[in-house]
PDB file of N, CA and C in Angstrom:
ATOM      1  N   UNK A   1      87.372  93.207  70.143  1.00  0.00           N
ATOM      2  CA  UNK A   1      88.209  92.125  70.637  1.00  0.00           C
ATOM      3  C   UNK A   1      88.773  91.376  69.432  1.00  0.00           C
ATOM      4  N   UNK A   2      90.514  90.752  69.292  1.00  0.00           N
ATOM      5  CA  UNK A   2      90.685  90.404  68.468  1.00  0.00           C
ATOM      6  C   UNK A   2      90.540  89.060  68.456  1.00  0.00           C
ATOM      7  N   UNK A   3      89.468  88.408  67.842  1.00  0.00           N
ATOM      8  CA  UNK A   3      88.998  86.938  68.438  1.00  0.00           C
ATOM      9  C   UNK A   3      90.239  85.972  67.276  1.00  0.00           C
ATOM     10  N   UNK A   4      90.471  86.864  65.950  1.00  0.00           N
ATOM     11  CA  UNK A   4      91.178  85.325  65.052  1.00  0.00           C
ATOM     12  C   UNK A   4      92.405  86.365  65.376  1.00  0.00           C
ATOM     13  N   UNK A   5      93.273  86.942  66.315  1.00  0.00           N
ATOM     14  CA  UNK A   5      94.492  87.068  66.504  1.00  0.00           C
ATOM     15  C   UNK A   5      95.164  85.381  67.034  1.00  0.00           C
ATOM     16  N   UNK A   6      96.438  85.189  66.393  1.00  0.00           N
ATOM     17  CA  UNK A   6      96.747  83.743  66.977  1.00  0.00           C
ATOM     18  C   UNK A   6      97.847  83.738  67.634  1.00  0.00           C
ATOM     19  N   UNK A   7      98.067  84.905  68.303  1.00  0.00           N
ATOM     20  CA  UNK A   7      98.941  85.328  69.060  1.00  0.00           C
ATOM     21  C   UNK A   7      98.958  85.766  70.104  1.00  0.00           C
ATOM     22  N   UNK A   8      99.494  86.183  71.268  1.00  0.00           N
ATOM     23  CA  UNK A   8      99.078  86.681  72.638  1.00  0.00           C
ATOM     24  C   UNK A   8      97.882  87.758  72.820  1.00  0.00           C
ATOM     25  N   UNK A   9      97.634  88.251  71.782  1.00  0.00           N
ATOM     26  CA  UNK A   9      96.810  89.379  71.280  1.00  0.00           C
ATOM     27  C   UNK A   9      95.232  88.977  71.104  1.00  0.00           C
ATOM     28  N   UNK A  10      95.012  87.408  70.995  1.00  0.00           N
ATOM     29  CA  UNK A  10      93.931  87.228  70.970  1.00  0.00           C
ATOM     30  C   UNK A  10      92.892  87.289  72.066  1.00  0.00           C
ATOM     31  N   UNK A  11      91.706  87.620  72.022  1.00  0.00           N
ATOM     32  CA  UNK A  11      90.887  87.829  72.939  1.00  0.00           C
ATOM     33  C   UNK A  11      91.002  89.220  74.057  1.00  0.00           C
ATOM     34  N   UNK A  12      91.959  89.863  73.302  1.00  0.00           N
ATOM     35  CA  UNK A  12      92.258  91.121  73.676  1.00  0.00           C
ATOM     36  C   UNK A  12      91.839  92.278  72.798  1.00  0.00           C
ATOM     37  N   UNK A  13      90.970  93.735  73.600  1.00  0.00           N
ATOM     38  CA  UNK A  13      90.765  94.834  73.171  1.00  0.00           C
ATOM     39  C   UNK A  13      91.438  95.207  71.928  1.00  0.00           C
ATOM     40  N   UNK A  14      90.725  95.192  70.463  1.00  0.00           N
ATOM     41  CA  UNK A  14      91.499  96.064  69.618  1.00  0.00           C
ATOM     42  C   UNK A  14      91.799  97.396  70.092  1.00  0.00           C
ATOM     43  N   UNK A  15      91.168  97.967  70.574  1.00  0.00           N
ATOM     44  CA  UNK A  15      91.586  99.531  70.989  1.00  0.00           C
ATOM     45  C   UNK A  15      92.367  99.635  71.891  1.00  0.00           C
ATOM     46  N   UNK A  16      93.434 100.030  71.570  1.00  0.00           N
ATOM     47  CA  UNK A  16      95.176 100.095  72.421  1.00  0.00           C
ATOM     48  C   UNK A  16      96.209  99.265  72.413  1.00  0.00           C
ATOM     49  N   UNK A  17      95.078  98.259  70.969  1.00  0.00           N
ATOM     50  CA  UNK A  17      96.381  97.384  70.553  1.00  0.00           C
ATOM     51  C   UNK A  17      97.582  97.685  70.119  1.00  0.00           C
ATOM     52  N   UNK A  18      98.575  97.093  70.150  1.00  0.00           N
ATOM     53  CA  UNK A  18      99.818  97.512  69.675  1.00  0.00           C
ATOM     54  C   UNK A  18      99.933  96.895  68.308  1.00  0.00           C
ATOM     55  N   UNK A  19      99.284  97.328  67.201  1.00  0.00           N
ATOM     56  CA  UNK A  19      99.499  96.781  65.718  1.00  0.00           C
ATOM     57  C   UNK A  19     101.189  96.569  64.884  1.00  0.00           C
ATOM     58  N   UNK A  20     101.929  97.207  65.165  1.00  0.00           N
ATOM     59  CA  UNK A  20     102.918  97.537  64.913  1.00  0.00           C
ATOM     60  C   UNK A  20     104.202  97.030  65.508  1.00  0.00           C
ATOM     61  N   UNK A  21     105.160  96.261  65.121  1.00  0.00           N
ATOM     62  CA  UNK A  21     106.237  95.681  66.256  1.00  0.00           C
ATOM     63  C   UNK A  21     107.438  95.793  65.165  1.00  0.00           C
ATOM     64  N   UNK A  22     108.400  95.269  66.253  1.00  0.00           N
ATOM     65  CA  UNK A  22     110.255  95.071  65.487  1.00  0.00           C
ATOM     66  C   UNK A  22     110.322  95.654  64.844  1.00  0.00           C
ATOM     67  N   UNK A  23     110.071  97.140  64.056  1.00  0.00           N
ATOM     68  CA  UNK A  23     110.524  98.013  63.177  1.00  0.00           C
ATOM     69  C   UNK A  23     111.959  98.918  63.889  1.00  0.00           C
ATOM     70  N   UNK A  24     112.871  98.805  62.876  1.00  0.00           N
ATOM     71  CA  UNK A  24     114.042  99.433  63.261  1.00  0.00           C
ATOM     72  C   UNK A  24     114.246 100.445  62.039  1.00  0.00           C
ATOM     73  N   UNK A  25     115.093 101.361  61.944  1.00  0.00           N
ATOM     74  CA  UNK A  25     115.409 102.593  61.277  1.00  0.00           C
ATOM     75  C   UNK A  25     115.986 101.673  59.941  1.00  0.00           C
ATOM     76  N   UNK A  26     116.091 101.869  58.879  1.00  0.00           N
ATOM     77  CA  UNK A  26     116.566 101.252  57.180  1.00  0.00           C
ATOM     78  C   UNK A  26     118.413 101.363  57.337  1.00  0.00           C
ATOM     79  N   UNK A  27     118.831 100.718  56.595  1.00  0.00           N
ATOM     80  CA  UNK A  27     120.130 101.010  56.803  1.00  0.00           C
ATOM     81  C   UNK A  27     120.688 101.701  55.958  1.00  0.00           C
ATOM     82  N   UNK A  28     119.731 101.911  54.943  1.00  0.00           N
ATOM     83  CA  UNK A  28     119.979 103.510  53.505  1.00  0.00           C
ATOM     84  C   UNK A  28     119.622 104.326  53.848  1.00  0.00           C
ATOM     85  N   UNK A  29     118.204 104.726  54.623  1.00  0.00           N
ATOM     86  CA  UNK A  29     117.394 105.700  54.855  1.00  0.00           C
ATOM     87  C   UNK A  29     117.087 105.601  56.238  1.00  0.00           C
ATOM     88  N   UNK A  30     117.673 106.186  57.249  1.00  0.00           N
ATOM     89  CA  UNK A  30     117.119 106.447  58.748  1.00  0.00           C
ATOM     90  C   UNK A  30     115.981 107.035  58.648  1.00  0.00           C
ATOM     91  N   UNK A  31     115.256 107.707  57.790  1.00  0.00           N
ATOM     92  CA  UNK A  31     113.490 107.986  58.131  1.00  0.00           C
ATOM     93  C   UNK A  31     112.632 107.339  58.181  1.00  0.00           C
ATOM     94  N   UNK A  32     113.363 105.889  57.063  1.00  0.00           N
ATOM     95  CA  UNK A  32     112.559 104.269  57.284  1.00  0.00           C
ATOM     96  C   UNK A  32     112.737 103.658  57.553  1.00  0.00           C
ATOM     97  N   UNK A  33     111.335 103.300  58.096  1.00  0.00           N
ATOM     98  CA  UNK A  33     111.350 101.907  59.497  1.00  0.00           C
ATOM     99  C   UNK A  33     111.166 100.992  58.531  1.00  0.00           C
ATOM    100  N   UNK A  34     111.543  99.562  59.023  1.00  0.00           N
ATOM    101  CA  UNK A  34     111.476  98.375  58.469  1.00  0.00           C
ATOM    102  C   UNK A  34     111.648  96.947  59.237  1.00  0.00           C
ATOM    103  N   UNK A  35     111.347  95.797  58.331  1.00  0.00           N
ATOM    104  CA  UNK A  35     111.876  94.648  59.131  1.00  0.00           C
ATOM    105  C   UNK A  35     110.923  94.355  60.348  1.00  0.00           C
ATOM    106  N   UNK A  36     109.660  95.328  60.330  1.00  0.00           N
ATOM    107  CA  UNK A  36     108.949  94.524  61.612  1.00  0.00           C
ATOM    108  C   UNK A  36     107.789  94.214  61.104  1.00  0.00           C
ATOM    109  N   UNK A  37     106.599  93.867  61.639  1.00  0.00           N
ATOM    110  CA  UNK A  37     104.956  93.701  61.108  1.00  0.00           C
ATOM    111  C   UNK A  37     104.571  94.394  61.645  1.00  0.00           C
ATOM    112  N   UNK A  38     103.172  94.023  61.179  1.00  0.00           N
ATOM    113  CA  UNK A  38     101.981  94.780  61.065  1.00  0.00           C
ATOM    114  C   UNK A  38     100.552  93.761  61.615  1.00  0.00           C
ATOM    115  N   UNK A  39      99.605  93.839  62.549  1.00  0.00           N
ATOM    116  CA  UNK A  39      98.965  92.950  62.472  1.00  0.00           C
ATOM    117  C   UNK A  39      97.510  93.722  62.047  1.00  0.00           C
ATOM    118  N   UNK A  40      96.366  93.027  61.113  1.00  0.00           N
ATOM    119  CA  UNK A  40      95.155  93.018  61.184  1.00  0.00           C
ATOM    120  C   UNK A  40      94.361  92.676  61.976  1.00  0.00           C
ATOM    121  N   UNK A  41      93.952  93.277  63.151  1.00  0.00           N
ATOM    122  CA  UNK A  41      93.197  92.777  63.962  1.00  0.00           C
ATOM    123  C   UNK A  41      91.398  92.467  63.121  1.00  0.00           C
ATOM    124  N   UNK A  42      91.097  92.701  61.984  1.00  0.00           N
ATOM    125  CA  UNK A  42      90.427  92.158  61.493  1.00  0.00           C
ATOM    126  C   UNK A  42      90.123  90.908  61.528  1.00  0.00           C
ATOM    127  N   UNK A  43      91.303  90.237  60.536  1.00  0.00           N
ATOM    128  CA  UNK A  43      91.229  88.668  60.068  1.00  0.00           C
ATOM    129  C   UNK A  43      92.545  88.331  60.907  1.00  0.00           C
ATOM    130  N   UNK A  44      93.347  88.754  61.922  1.00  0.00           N
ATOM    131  CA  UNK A  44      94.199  88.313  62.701  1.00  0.00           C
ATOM    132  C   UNK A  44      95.737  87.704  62.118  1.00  0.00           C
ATOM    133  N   UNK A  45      95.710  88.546  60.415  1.00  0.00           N
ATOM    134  CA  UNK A  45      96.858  88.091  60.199  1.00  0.00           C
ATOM    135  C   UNK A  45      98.173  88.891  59.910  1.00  0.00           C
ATOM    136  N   UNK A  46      99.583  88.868  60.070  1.00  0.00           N
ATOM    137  CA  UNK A  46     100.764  89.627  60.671  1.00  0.00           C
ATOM    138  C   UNK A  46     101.102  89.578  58.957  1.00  0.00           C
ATOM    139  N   UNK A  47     101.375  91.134  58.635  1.00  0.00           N
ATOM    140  CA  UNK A  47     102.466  91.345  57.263  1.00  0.00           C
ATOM    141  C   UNK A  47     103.370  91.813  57.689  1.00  0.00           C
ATOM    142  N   UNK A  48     104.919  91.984  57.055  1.00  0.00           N
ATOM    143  CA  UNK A  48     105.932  92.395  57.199  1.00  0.00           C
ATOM    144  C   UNK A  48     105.363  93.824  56.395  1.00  0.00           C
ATOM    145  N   UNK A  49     106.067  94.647  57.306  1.00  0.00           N
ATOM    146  CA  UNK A  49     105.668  96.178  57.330  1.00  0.00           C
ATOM    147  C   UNK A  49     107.258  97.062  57.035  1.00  0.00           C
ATOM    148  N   UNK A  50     106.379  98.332  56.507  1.00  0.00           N
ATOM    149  CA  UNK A  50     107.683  99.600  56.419  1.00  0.00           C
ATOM    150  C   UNK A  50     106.876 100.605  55.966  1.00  0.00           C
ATOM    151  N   UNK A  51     107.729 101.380  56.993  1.00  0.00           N
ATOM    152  CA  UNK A  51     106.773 102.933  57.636  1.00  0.00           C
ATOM    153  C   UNK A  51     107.879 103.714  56.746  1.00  0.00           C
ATOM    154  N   UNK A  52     107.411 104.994  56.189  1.00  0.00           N
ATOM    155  CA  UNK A  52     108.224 106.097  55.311  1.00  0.00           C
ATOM    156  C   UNK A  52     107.206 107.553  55.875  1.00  0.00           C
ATOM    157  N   UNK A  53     107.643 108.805  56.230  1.00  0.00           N
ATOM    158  CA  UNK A  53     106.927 109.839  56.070  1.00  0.00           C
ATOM    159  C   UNK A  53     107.049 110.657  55.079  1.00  0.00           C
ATOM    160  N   UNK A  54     106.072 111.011  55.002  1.00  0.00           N
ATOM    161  CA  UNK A  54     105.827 111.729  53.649  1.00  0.00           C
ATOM    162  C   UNK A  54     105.446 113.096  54.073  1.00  0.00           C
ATOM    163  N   UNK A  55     105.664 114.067  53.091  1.00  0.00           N
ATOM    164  CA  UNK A  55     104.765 115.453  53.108  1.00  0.00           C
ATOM    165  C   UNK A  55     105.442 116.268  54.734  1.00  0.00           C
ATOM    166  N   UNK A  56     106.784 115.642  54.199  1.00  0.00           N
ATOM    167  CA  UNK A  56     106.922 116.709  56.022  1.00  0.00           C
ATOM    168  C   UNK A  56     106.399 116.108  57.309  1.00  0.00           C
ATOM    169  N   UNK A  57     106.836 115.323  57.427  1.00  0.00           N
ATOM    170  CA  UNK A  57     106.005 114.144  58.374  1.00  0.00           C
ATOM    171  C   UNK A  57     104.632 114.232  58.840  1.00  0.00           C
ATOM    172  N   UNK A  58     103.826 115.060  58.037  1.00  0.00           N
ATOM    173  CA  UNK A  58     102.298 115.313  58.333  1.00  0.00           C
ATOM    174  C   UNK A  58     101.546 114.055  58.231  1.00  0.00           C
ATOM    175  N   UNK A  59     102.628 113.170  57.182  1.00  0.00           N
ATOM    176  CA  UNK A  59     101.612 111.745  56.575  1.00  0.00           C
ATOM    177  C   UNK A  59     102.705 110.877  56.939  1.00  0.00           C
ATOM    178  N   UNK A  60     102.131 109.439  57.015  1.00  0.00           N
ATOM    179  CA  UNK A  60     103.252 108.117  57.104  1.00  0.00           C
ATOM    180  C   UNK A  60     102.365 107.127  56.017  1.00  0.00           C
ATOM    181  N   UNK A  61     103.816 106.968  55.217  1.00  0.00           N
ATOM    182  CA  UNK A  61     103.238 105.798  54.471  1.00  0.00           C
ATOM    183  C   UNK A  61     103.477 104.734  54.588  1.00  0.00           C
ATOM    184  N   UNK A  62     102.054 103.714  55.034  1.00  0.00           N
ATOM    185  CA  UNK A  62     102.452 102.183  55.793  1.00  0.00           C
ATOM    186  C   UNK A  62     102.348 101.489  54.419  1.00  0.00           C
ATOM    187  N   UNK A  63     103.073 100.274  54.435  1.00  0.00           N
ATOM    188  CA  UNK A  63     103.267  99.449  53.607  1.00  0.00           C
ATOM    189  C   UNK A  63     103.217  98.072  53.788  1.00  0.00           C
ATOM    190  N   UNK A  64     102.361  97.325  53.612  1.00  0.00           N
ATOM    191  CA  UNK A  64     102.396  95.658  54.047  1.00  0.00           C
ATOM    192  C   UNK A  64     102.463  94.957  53.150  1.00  0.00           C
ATOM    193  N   UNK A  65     103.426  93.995  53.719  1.00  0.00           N
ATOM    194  CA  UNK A  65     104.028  93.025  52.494  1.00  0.00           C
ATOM    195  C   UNK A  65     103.464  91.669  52.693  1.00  0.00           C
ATOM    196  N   UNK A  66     103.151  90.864  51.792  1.00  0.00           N
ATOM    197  CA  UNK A  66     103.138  89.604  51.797  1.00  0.00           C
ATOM    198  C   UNK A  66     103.583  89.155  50.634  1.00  0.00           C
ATOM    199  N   UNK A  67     104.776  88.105  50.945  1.00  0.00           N
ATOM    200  CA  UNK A  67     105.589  87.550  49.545  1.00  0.00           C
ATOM    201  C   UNK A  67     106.367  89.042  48.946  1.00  0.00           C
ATOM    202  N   UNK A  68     106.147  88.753  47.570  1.00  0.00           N
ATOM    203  CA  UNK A  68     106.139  89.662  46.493  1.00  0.00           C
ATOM    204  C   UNK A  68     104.869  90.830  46.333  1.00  0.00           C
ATOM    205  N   UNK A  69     103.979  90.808  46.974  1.00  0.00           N
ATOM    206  CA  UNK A  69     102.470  91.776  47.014  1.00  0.00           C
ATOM    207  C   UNK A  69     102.942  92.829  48.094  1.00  0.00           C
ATOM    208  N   UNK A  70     102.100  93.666  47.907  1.00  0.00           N
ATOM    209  CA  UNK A  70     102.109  94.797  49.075  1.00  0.00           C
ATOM    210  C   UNK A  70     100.915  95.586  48.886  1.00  0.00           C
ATOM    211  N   UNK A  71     100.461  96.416  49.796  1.00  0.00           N
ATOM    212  CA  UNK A  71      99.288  97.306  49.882  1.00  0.00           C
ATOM    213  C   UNK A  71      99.633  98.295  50.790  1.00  0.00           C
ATOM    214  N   UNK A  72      99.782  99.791  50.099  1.00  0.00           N
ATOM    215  CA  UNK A  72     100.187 101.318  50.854  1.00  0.00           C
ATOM    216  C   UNK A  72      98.939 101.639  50.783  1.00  0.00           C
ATOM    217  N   UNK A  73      99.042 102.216  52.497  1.00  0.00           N
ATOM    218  CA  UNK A  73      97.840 103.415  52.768  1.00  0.00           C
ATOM    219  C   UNK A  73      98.801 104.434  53.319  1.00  0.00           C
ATOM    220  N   UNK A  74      97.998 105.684  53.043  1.00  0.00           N
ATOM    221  CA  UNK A  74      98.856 106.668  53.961  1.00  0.00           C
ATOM    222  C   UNK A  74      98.134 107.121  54.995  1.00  0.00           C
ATOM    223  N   UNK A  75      98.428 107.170  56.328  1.00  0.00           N
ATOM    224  CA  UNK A  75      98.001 107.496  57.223  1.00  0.00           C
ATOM    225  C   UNK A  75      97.999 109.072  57.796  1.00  0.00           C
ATOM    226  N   UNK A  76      97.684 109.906  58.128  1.00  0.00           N
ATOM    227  CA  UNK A  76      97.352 111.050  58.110  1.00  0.00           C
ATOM    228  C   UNK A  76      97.523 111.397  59.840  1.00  0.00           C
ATOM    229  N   UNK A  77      98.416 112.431  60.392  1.00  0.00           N
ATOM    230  CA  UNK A  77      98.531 112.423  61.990  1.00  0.00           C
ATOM    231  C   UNK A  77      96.760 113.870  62.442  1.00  0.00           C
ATOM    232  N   UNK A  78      96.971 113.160  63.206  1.00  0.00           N
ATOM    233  CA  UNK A  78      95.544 114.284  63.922  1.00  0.00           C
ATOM    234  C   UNK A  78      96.023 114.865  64.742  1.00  0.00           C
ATOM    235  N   UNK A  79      95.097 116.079  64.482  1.00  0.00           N
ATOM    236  CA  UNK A  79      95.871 116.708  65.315  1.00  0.00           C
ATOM    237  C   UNK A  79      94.863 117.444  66.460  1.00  0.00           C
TER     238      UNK A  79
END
């Protein structure tokens, strides 16, 4: 349950949360999404996000921004 979400999201199931919002296609690059967030249902707090695939779309690389900082993970699809 995301208890420090401070948004409609709080006190709601992390599992089937919708982490991810307002991302639209880049206006250089249609393979990247941008311009929406990202939330931590951890510590309940929203970064401005941008999704890129990598490796043949086997991988997506998420990107969260705060300010001038950022932190990439790459996420890996299952299959």
């Amino acid at each position: 349950v995301c208890e420090k979400c401070t948004d409609e999201r709080k006190g709601q199931p992390v599992l089937g949360m919708t982490i991810l919002r307002n991302l639209k296609p880049g206006a250089d690059d249609k393979t990247v999404f941008e311009g929406g967030d990202i939330t931590d249902p951890n510590n309940g707090k929203v970064y401005r996000a941008r999704l890129k695939p990598v490796d043949g779309g086997r991988k997506l690389e998420m990107r969260g921004y705060i300010g001038p900082f950022y932190r990439t993970q790459v996420w890996l699809r299952v299959e």
